[in-house]
N, C-alpha and C. Protein backbone atom coordinates (compact mmCIF):
# COMPACT_ATOMS: atom_id res chain seq x y z
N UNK A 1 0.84 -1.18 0.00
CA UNK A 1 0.00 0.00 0.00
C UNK A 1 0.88 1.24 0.00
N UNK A 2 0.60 2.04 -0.89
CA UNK A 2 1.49 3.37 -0.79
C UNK A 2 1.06 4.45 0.29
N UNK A 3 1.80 5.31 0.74
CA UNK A 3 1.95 6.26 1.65
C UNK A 3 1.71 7.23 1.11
N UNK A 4 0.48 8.57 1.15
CA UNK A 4 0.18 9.21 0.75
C UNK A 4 0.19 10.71 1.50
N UNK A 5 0.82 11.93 1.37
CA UNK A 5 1.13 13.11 2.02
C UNK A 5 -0.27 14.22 2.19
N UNK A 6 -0.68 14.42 3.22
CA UNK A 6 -1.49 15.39 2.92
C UNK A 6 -1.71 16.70 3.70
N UNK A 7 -1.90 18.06 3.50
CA UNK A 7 -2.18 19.12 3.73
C UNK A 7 -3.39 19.41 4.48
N UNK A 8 -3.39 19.75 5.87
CA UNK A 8 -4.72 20.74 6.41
C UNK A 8 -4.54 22.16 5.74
N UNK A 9 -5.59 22.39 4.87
CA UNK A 9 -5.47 23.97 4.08
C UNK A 9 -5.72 24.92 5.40
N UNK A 10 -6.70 24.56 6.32
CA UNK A 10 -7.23 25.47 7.43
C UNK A 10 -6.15 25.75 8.70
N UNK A 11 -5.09 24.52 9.43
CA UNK A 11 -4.46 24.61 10.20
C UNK A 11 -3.45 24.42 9.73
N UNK A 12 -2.68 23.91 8.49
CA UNK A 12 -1.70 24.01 8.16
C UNK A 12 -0.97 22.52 8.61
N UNK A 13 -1.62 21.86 9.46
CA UNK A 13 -0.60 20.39 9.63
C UNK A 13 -0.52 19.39 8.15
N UNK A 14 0.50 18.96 8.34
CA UNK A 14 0.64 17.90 7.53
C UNK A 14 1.48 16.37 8.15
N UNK A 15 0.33 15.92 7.24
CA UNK A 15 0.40 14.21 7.90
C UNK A 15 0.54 13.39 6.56
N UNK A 16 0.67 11.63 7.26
CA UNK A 16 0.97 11.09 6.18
C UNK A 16 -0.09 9.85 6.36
N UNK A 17 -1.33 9.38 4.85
CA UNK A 17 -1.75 7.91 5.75
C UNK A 17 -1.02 7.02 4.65
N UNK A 18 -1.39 5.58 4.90
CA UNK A 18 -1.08 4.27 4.17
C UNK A 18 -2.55 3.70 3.84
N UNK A 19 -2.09 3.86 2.76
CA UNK A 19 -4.31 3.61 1.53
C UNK A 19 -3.81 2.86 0.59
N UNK A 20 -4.86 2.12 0.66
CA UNK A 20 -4.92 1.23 -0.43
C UNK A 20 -5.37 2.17 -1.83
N UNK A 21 -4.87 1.80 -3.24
CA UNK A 21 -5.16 2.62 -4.04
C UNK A 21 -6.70 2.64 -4.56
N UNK A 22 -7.26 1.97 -3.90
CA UNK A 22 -8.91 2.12 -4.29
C UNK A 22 -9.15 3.43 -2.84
N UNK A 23 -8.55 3.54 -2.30
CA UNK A 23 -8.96 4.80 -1.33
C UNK A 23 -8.17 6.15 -1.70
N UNK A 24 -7.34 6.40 -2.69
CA UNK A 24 -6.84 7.32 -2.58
C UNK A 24 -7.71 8.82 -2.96
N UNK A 25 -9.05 8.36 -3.98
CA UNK A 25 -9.74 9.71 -3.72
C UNK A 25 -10.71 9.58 -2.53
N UNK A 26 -10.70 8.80 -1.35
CA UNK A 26 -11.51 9.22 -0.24
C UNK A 26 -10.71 10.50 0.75
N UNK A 27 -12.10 11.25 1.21
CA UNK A 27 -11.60 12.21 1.95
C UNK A 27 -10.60 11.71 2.67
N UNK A 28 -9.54 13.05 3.51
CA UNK A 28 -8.84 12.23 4.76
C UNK A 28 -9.03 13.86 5.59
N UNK A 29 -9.11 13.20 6.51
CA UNK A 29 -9.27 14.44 7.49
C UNK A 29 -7.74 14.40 8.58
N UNK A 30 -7.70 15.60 8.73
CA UNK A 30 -7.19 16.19 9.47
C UNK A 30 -6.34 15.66 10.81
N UNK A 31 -5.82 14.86 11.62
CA UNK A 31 -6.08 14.61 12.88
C UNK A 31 -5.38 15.41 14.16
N UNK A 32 -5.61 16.90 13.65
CA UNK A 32 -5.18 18.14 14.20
C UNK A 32 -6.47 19.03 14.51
N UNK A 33 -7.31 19.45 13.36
CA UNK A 33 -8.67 20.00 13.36
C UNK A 33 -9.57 19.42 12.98
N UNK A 34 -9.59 18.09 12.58
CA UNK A 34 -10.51 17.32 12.22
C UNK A 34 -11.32 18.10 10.61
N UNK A 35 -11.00 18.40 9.92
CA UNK A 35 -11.34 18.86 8.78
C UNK A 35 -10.92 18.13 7.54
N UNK A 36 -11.39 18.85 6.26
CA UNK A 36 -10.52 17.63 5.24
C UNK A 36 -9.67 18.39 4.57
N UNK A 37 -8.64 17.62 4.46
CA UNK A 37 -7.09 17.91 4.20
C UNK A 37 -7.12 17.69 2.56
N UNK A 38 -5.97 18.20 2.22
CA UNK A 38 -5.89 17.85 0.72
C UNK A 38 -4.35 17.42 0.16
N UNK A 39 -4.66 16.16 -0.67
CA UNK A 39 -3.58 15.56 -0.90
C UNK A 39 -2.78 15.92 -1.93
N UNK A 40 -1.20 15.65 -1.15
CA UNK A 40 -0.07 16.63 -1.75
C UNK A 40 0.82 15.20 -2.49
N UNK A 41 1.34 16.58 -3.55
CA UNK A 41 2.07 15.29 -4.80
C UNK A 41 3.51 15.03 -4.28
N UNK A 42 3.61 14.06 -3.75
CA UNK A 42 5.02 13.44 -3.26
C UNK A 42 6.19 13.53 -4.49
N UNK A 43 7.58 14.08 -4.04
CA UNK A 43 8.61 13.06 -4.23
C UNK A 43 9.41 12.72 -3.73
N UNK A 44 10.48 11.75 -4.34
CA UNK A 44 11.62 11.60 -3.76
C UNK A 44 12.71 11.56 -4.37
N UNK A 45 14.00 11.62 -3.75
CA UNK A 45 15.51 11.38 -3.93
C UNK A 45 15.88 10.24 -4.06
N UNK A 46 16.61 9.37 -5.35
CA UNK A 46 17.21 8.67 -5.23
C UNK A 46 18.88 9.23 -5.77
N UNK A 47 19.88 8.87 -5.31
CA UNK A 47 21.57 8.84 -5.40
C UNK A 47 21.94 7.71 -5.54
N UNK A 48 22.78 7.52 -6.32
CA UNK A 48 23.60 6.52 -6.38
C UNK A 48 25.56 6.92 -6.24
N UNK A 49 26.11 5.98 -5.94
CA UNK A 49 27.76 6.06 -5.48
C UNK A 49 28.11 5.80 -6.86
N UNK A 50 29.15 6.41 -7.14
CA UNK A 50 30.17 6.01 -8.22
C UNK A 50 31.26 5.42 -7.41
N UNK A 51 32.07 4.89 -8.55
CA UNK A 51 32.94 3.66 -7.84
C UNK A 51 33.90 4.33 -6.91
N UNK A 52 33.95 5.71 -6.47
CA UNK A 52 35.00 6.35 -5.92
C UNK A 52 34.12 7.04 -4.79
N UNK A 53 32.66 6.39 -4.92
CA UNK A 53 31.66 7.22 -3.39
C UNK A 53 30.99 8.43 -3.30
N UNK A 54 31.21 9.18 -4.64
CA UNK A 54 31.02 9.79 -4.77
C UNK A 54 29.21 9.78 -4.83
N UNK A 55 28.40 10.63 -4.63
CA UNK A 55 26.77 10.22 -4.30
C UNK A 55 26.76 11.79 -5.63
N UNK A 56 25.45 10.91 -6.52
CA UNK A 56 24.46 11.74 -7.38
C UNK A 56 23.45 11.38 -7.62
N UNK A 57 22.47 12.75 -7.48
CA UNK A 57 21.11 12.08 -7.62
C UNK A 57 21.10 11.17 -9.27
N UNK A 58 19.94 11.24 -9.16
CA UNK A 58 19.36 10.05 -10.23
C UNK A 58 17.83 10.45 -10.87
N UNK A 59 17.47 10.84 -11.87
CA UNK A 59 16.66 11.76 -12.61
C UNK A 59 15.87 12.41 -11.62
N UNK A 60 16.53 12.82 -11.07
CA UNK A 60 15.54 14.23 -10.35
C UNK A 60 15.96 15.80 -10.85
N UNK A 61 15.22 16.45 -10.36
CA UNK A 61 15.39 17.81 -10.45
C UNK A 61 15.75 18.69 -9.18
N UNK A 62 15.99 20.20 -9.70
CA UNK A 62 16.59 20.64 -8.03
C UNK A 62 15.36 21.94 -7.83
N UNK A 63 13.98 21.27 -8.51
CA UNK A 63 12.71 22.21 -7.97
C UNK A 63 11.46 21.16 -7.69
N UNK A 64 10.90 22.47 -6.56
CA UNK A 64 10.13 21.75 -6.42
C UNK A 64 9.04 20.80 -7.26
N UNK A 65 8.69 19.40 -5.89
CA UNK A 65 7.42 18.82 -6.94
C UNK A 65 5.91 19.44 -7.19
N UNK A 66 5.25 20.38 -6.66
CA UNK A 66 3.96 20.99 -6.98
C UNK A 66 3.97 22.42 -7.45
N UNK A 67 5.58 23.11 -8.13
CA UNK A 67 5.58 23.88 -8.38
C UNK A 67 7.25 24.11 -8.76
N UNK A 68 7.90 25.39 -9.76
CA UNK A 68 9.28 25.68 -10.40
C UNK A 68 9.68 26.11 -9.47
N UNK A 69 9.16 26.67 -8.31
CA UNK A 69 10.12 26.97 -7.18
C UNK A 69 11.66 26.00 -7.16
N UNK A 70 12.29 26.77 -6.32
CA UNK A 70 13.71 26.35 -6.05
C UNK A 70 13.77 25.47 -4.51
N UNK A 71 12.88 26.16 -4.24
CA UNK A 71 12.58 25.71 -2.68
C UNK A 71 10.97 25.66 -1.87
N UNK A 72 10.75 24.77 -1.29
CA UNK A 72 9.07 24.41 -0.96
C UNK A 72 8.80 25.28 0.16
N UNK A 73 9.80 26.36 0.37
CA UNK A 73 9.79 27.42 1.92
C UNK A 73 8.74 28.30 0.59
N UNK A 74 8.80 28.50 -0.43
CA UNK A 74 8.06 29.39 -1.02
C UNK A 74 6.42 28.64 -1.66
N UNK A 75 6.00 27.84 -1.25
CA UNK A 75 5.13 27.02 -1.92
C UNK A 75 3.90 27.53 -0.67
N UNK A 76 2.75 27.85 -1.04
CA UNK A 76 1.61 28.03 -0.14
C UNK A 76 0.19 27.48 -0.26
């Protein structure tokens, strides 16, 4: 089951659940204000070593995922 990220728009917490993919458009609420939250587009980092240890990512980018920002301190 994948792990899915989501946003309280009203209080601002963010949490994470584990849904089966037949649940991923059910509401999820909140468990801060009890309201419904809205689900945020994940990613991640993978790196790999070159033979000398050296660590590089691996097709990623260096902006954000829900927006060209540089950094998610600017994302609202």
């Amino acid at each position: 089951m994948p792990i899915y990220e989501y946003c309280c728009p009203d209080c601002g917490g963010k949490f994470d659940l584990l849904r089966r993919l037949s649940q991923v458009d059910e509401v999820a609420l909140c468990p801060v204000c009890n309201r419904e939250a809205r689900r945020l587009i994940s990613s991640f980092a993978s790196f790999a070593r070159d033979a000398g240890g050296v660590s590089t990512s691996i097709g990623g980018g260096s902006s954000c995922a829900t927006c060209s920002s540089s950094s998610c301190a600017t994302c609202g």
